[in-house]
PDB file of N, CA and C in Angstrom:
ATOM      1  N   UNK A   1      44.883-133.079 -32.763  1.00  0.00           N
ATOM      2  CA  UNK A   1      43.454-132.905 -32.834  1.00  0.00           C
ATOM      3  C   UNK A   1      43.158-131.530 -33.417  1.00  0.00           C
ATOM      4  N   UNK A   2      42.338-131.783 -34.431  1.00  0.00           N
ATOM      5  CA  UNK A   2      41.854-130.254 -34.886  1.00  0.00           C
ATOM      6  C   UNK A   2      40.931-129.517 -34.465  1.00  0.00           C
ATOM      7  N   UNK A   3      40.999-128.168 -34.496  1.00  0.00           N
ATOM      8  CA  UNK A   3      39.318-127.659 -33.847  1.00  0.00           C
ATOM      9  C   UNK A   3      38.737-126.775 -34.644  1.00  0.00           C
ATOM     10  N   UNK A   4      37.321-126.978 -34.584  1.00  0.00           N
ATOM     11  CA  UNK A   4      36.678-126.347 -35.910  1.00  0.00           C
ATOM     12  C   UNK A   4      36.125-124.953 -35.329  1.00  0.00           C
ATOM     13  N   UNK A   5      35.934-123.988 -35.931  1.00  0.00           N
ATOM     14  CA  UNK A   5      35.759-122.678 -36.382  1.00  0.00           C
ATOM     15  C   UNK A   5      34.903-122.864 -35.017  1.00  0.00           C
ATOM     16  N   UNK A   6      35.646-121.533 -34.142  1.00  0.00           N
ATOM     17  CA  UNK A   6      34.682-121.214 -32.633  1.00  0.00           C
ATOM     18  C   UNK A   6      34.479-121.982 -31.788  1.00  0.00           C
ATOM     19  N   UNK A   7      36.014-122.502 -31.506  1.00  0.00           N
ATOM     20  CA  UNK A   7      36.138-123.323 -30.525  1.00  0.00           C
ATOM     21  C   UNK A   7      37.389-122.664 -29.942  1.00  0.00           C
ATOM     22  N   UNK A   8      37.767-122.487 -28.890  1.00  0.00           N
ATOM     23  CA  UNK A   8      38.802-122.087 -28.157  1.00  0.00           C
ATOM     24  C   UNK A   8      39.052-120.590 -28.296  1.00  0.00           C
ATOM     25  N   UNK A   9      40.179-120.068 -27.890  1.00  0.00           N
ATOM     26  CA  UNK A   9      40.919-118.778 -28.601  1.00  0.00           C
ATOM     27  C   UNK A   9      41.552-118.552 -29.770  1.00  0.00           C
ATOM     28  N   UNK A  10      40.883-118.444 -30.932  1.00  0.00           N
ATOM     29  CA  UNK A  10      41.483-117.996 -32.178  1.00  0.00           C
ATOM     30  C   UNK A  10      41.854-116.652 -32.056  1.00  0.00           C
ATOM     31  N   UNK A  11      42.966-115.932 -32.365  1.00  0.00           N
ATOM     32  CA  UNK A  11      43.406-114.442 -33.268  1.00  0.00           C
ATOM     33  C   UNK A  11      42.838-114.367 -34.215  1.00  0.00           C
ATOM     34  N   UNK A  12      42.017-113.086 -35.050  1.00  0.00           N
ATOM     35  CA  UNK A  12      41.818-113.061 -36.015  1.00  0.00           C
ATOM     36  C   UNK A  12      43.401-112.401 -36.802  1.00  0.00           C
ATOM     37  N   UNK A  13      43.566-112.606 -37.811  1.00  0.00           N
ATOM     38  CA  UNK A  13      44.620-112.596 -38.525  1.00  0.00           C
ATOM     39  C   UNK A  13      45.072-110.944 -38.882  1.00  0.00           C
ATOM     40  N   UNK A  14      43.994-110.323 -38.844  1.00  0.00           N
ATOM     41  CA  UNK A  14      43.902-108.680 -38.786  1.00  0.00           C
ATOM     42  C   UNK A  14      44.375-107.996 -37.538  1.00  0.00           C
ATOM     43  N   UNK A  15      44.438-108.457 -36.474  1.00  0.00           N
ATOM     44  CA  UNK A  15      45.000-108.230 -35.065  1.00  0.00           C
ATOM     45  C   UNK A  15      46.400-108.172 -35.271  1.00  0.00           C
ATOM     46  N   UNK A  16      47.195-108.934 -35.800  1.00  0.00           N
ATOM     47  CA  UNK A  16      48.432-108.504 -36.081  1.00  0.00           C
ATOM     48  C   UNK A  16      49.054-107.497 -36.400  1.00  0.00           C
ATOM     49  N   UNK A  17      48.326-106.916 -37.520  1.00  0.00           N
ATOM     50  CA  UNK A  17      48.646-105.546 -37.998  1.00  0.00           C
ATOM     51  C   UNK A  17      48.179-104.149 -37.471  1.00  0.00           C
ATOM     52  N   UNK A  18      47.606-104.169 -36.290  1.00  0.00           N
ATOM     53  CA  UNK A  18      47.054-102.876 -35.318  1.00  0.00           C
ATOM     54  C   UNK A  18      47.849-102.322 -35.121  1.00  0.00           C
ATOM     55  N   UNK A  19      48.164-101.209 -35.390  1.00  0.00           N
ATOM     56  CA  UNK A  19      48.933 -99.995 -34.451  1.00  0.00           C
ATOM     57  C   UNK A  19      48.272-100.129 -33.086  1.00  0.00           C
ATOM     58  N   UNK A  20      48.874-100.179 -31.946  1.00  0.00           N
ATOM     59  CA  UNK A  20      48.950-100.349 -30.817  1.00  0.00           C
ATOM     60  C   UNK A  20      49.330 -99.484 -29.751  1.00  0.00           C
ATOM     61  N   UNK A  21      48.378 -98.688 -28.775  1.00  0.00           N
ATOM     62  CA  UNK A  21      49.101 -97.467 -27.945  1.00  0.00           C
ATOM     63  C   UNK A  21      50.337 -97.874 -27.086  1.00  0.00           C
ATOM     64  N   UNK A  22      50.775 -99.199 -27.028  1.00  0.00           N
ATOM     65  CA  UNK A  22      51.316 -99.797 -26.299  1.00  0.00           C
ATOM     66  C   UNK A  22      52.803 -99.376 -27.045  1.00  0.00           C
ATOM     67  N   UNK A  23      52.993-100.083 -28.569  1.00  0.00           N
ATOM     68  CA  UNK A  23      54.366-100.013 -29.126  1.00  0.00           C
ATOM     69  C   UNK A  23      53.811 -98.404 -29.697  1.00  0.00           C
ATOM     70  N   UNK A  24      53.979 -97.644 -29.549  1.00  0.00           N
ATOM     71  CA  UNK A  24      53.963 -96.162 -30.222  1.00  0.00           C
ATOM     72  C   UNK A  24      55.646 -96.016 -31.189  1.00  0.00           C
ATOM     73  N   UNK A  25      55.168 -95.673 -31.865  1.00  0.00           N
ATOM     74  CA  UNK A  25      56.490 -95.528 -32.892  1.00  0.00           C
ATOM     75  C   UNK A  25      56.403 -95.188 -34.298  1.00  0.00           C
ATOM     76  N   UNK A  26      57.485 -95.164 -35.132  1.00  0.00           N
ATOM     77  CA  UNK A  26      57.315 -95.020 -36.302  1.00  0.00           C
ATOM     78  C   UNK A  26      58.782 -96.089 -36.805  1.00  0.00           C
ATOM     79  N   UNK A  27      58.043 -96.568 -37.788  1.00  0.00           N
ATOM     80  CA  UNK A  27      59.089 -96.942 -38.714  1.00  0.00           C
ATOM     81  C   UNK A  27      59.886 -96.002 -40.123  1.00  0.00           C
ATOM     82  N   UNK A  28      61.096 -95.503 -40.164  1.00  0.00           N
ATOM     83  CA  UNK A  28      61.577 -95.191 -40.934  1.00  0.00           C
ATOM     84  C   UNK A  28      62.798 -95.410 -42.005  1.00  0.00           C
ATOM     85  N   UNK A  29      62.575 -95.139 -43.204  1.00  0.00           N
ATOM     86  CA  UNK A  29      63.730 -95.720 -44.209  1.00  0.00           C
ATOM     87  C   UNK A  29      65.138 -94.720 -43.691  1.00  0.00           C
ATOM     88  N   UNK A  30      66.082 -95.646 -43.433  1.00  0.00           N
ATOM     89  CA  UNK A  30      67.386 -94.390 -43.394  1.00  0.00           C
ATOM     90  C   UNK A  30      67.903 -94.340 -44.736  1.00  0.00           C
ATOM     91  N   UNK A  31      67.920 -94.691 -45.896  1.00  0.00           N
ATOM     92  CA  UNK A  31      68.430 -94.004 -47.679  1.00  0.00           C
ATOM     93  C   UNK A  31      67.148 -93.058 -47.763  1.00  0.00           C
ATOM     94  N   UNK A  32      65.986 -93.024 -47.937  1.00  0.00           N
ATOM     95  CA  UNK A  32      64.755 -92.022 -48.779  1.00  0.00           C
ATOM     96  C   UNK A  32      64.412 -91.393 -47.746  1.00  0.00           C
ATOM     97  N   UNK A  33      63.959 -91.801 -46.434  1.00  0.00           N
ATOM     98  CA  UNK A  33      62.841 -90.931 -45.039  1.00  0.00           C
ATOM     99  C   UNK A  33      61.474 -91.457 -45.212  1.00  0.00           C
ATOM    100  N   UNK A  34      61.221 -92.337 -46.172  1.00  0.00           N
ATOM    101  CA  UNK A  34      60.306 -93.103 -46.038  1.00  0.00           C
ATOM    102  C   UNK A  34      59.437 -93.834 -44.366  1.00  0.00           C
ATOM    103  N   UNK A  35      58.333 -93.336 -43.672  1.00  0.00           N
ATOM    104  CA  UNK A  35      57.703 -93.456 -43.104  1.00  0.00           C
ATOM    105  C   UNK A  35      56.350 -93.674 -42.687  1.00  0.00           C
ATOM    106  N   UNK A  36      56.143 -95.240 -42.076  1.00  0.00           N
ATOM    107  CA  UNK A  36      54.879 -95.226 -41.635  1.00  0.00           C
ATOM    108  C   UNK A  36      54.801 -95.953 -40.058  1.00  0.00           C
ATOM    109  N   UNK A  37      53.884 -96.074 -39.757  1.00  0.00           N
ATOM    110  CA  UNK A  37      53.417 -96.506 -38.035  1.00  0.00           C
ATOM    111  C   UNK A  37      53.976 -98.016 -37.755  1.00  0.00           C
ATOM    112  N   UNK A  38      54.643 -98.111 -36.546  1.00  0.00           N
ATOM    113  CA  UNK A  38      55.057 -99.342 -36.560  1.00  0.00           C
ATOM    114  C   UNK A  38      54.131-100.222 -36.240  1.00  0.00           C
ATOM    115  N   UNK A  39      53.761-101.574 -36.765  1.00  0.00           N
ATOM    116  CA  UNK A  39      52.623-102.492 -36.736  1.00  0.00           C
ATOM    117  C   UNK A  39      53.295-103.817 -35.671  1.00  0.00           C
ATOM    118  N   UNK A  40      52.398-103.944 -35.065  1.00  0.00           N
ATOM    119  CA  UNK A  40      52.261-104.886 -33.793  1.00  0.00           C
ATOM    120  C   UNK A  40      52.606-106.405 -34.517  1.00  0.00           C
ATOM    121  N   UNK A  41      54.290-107.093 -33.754  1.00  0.00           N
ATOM    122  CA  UNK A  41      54.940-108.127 -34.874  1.00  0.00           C
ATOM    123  C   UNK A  41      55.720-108.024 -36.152  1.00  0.00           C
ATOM    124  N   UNK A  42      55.497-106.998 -36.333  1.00  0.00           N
ATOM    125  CA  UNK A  42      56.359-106.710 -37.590  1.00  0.00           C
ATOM    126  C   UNK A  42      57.555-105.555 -37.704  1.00  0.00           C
ATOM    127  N   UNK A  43      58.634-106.405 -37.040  1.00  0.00           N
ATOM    128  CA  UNK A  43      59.767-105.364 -36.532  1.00  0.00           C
ATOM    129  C   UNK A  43      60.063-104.583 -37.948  1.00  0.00           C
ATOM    130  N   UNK A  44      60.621-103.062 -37.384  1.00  0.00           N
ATOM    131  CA  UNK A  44      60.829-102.229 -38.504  1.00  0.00           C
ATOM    132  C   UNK A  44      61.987-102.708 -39.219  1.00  0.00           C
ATOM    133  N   UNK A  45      63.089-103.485 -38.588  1.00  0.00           N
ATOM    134  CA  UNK A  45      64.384-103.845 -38.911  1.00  0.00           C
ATOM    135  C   UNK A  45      64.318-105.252 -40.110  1.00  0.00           C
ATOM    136  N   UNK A  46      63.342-105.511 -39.787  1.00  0.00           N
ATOM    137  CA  UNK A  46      62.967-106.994 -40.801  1.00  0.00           C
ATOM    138  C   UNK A  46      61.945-106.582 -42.314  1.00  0.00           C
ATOM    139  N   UNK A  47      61.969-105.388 -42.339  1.00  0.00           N
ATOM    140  CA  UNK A  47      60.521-104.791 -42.849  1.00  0.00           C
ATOM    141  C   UNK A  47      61.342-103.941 -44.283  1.00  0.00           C
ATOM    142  N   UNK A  48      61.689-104.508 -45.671  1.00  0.00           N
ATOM    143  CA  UNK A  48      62.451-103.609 -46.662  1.00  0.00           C
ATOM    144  C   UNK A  48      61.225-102.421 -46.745  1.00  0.00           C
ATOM    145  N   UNK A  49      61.561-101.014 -46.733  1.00  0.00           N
ATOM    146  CA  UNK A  49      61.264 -99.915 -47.716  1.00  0.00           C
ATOM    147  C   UNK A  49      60.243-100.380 -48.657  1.00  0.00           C
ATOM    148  N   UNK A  50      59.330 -99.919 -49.090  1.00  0.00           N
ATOM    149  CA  UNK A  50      58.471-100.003 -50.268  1.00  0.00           C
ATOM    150  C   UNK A  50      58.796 -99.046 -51.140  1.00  0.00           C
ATOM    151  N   UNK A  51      59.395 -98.134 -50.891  1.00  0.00           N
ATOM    152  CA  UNK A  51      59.956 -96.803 -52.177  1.00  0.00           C
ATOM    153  C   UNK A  51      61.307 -97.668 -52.668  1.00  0.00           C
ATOM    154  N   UNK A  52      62.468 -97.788 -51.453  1.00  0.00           N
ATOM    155  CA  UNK A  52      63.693 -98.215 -52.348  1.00  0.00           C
ATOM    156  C   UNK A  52      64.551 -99.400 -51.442  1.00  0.00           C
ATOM    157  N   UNK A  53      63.341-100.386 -51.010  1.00  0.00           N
ATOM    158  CA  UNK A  53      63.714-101.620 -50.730  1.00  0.00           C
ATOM    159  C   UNK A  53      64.725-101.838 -49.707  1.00  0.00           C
ATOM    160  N   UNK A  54      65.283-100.295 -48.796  1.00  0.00           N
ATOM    161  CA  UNK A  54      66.685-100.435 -47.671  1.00  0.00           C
ATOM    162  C   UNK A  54      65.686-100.719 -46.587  1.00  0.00           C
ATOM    163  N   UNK A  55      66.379-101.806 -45.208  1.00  0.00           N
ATOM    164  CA  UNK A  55      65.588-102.234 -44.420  1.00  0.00           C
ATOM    165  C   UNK A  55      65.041-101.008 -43.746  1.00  0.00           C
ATOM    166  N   UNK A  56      63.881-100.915 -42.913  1.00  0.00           N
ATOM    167  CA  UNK A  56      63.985 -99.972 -42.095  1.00  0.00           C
ATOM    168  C   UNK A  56      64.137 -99.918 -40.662  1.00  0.00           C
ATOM    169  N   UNK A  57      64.289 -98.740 -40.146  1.00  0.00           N
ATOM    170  CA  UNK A  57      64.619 -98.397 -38.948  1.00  0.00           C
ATOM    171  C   UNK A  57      63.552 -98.514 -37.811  1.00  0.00           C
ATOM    172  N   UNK A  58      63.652 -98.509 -36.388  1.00  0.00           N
ATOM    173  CA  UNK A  58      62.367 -98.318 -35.696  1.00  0.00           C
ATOM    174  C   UNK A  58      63.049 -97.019 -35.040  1.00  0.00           C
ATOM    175  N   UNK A  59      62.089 -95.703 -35.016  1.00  0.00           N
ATOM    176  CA  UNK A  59      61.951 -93.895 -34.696  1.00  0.00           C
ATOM    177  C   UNK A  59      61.238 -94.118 -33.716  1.00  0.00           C
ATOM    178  N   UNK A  60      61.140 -93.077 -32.575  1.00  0.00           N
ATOM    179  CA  UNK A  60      59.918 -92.908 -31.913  1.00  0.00           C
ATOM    180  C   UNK A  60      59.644 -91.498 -31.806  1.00  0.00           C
TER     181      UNK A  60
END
């Protein structure tokens, strides 16, 4: 059964990507030092570098 727009509990799709006081952290590249905030769902370890594509790390 489908449910149409404003029915139940939807996530908006932008909630995913919040920095969160909860996970505090940083994600960092170990080849460049490439760094930004770790985002809520999106492990740093699954996440390639945007400068030079090596996975990155999760810092705190």
């Amino acid at each position: 059964m489908f449910h149409s727009k404003g029915q139940g509990s939807v996530k908006k799709p932008s909630e995913k990507n919040i920095v969160s006081s909860k996970t505090k952290g940083m994600c960092e590249c170990p080849k460049c030092g490439y760094e930004y905030p770790h985002r809520v769902g999106s492990p740093c370890k699954r996440t390639p570098c945007p400068e030079c594509g090596t996975y990155m790390a999760r810092i705190n």
